[in-house]
N, C-alpha and C. Protein backbone atom coordinates (compact mmCIF):
# COMPACT_ATOMS: atom_id res chain seq x y z
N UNK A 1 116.26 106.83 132.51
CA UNK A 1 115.07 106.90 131.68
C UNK A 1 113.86 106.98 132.59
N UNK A 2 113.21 107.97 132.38
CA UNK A 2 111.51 107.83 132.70
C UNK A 2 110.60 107.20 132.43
N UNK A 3 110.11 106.54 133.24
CA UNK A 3 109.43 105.56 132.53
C UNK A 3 107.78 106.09 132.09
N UNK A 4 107.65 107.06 132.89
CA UNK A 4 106.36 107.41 132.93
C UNK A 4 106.36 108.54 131.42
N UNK A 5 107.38 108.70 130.86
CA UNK A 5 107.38 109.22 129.69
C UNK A 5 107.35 108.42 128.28
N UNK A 6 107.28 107.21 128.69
CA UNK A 6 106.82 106.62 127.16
C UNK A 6 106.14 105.07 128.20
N UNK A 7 105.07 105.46 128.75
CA UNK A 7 103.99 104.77 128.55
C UNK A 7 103.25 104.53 127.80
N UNK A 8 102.44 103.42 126.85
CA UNK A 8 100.96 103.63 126.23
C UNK A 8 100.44 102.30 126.01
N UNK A 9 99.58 102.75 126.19
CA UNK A 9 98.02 102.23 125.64
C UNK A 9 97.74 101.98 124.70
N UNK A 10 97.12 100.45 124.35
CA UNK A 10 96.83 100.29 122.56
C UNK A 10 95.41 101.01 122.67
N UNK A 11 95.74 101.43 121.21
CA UNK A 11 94.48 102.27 120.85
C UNK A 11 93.55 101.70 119.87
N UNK A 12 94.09 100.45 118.92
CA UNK A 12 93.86 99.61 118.05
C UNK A 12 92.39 98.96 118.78
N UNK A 13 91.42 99.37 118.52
CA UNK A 13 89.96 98.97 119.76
C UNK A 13 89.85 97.44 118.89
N UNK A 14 89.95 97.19 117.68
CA UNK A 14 89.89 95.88 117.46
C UNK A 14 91.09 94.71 117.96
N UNK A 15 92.13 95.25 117.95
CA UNK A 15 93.31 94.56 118.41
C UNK A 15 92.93 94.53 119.70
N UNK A 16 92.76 95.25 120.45
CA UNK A 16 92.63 95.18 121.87
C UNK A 16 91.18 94.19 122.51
N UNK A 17 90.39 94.22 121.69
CA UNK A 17 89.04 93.17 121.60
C UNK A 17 90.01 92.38 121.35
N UNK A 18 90.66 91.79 120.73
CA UNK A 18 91.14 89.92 120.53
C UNK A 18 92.10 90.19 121.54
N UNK A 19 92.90 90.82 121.83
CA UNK A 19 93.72 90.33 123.15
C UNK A 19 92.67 90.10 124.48
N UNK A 20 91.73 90.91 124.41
CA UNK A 20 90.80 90.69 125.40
C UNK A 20 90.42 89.35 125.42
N UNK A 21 89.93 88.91 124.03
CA UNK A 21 89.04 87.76 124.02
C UNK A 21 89.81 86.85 123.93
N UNK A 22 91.29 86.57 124.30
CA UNK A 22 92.11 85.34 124.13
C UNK A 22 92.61 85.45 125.94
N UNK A 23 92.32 86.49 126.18
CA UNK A 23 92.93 86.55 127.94
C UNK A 23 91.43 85.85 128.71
N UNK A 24 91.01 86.50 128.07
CA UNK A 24 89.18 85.82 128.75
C UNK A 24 89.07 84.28 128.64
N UNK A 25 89.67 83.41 127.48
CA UNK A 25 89.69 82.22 126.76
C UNK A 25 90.41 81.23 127.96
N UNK A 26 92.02 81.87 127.93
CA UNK A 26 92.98 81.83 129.07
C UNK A 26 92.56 81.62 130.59
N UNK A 27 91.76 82.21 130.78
CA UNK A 27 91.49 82.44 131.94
C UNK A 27 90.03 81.21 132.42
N UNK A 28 89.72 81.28 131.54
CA UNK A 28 88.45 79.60 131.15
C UNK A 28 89.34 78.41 131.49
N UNK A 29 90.39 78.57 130.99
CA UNK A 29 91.22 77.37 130.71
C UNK A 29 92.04 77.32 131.70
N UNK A 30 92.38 78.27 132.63
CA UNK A 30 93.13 77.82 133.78
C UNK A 30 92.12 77.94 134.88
N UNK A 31 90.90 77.71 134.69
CA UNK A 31 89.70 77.03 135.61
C UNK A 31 89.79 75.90 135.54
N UNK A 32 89.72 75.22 134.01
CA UNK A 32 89.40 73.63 133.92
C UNK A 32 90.75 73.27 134.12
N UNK A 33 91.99 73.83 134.19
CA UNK A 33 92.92 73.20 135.14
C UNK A 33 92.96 72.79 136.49
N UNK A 34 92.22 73.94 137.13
CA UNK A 34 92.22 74.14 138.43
C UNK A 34 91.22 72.87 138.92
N UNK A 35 89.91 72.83 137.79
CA UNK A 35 88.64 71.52 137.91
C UNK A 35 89.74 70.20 137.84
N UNK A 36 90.61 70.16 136.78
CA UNK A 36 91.36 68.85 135.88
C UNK A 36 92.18 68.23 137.62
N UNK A 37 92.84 68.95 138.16
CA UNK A 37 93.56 68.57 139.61
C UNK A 37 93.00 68.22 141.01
N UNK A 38 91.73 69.07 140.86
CA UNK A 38 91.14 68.50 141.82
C UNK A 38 90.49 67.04 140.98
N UNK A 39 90.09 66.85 140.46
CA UNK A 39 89.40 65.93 140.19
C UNK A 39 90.02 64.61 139.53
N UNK A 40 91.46 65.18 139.81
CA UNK A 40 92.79 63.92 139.59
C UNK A 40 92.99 63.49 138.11
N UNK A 41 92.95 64.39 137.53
CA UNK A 41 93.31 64.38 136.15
C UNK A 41 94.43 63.30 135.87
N UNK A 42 94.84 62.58 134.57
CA UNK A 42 96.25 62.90 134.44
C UNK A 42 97.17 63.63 134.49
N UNK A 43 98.77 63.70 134.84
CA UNK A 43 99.09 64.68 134.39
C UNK A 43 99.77 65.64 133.09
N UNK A 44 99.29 64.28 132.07
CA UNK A 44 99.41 64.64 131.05
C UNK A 44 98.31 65.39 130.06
N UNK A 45 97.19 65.66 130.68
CA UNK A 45 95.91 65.92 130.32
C UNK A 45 96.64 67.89 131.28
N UNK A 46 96.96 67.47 132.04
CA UNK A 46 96.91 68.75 132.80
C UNK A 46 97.65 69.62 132.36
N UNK A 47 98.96 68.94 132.35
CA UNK A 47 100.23 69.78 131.32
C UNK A 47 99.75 70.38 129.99
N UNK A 48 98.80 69.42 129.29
CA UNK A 48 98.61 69.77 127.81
C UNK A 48 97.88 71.09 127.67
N UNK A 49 96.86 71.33 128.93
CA UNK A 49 95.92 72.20 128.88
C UNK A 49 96.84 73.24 129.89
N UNK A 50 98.02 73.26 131.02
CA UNK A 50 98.85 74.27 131.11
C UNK A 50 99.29 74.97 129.83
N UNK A 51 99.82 74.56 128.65
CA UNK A 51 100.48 74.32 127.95
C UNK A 51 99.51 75.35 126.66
N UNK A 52 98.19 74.82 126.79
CA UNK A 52 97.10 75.62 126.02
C UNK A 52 97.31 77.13 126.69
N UNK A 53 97.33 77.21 128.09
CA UNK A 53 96.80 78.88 128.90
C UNK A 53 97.86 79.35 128.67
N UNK A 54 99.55 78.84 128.83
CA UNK A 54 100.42 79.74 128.34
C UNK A 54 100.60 79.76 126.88
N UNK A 55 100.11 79.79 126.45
CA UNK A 55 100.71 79.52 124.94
C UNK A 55 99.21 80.67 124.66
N UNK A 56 98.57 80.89 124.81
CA UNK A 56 97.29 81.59 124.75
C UNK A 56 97.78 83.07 125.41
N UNK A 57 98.57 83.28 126.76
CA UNK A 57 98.29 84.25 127.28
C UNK A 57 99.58 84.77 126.42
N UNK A 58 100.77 83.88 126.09
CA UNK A 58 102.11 84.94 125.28
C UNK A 58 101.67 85.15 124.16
N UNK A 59 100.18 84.65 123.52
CA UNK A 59 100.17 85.05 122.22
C UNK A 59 99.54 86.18 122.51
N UNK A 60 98.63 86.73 123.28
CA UNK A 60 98.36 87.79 123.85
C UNK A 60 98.86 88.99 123.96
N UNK A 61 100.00 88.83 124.89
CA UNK A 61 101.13 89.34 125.08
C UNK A 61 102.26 89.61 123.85
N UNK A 62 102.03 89.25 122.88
CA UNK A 62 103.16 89.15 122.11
C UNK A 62 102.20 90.44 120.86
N UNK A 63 100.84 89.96 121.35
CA UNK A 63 100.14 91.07 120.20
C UNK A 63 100.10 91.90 120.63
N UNK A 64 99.80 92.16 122.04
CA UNK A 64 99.88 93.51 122.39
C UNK A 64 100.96 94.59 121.83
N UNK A 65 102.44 93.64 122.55
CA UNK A 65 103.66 94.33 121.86
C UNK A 65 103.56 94.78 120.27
N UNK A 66 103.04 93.54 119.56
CA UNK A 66 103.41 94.22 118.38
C UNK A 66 102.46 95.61 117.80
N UNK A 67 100.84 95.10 118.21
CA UNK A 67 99.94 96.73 118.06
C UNK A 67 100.33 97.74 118.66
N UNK A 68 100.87 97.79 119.58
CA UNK A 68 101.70 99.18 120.60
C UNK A 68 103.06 99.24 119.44
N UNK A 69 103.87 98.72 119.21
CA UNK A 69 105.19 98.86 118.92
C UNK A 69 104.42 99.49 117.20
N UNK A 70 103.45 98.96 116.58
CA UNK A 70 103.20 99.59 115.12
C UNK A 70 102.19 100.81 115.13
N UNK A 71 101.83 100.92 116.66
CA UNK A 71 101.29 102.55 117.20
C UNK A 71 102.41 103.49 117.43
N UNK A 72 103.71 103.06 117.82
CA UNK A 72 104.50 103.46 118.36
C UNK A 72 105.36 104.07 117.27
N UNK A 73 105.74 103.57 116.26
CA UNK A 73 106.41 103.44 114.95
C UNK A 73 105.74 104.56 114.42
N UNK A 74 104.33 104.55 114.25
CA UNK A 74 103.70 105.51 113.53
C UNK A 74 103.92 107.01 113.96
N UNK A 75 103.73 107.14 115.30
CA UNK A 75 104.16 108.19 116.63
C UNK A 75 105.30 108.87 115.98
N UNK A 76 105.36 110.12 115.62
CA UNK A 76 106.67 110.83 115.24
C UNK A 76 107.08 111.51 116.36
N UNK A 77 106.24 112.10 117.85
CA UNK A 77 106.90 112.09 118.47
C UNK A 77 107.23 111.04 119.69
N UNK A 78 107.30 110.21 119.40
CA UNK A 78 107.91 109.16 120.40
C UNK A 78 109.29 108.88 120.00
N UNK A 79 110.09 108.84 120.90
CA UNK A 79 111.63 108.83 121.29
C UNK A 79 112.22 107.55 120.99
N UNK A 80 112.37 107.11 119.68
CA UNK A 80 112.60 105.57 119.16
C UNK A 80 113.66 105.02 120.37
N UNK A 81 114.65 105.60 120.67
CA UNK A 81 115.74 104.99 121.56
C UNK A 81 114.63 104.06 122.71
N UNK A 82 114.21 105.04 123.87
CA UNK A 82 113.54 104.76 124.85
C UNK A 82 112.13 103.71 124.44
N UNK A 83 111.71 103.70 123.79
CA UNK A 83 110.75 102.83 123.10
C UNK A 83 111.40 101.54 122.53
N UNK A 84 112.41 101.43 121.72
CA UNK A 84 112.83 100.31 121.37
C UNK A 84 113.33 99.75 122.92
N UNK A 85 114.01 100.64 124.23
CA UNK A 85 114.52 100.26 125.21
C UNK A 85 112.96 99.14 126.07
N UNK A 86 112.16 100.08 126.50
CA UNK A 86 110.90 99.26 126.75
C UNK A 86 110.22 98.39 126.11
N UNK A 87 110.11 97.95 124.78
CA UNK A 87 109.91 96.88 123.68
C UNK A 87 110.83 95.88 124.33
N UNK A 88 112.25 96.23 124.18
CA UNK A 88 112.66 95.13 124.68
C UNK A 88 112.69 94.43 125.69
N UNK A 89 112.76 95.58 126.74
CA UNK A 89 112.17 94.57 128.73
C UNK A 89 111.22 94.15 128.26
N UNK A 90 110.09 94.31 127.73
CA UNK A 90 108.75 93.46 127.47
C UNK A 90 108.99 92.53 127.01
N UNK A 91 109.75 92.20 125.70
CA UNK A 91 110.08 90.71 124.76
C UNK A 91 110.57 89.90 125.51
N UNK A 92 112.14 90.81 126.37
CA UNK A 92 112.59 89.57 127.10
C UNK A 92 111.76 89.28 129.05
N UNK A 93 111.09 89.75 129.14
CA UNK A 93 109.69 88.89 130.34
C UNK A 93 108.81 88.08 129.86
N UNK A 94 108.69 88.15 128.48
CA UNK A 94 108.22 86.50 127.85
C UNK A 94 109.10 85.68 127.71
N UNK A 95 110.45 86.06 127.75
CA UNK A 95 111.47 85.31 127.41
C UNK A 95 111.13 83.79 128.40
């Protein structure tokens, strides 16, 4: 399989604004981790807010998949085999 033949890009400009704005969120939040350790946090304070950035960045990730995969669906010419094949390496690297 080629991979460079079923690449894409969400095109969904509002979907792609909230994945933006939850990776941006994410990325706040694994600062005040980075602040929470130096500054000798608990590490139950630290975990909780690990725990916030991943849980933030797979929901991210998980929308992306699904706005690409219901761009993808729509796509009559996209090659369902090879597309459902790349859907799935993606699902299971959140795995």
């Amino acid at each position: 399989m080629n991979e460079s033949n079923i690449t894409h890009a969400l095109n969904d400009e509002q979907q792609l604004n909230a994945i933006v704005k939850r990776v941006k969120r994410a990325h706040g939040q694994m600062g005040a981790v980075v602040r929470m350790l130096e500054e000798g946090r608990s590490c139950e304070e630290v975990v909780t807010q690990m725990a916030a950035v991943s849980k933030a960045i797979n929901t991210a990730a998980f929308t992306l998949i699904s706005s690409s995969l219901k761009e993808c669906i729509s796509d009559p010419t996209s090659n369902s085999d090879e597309v459902t094949q790349k859907l799935q390496k993606l699902f299971l690297s959140l795995a």
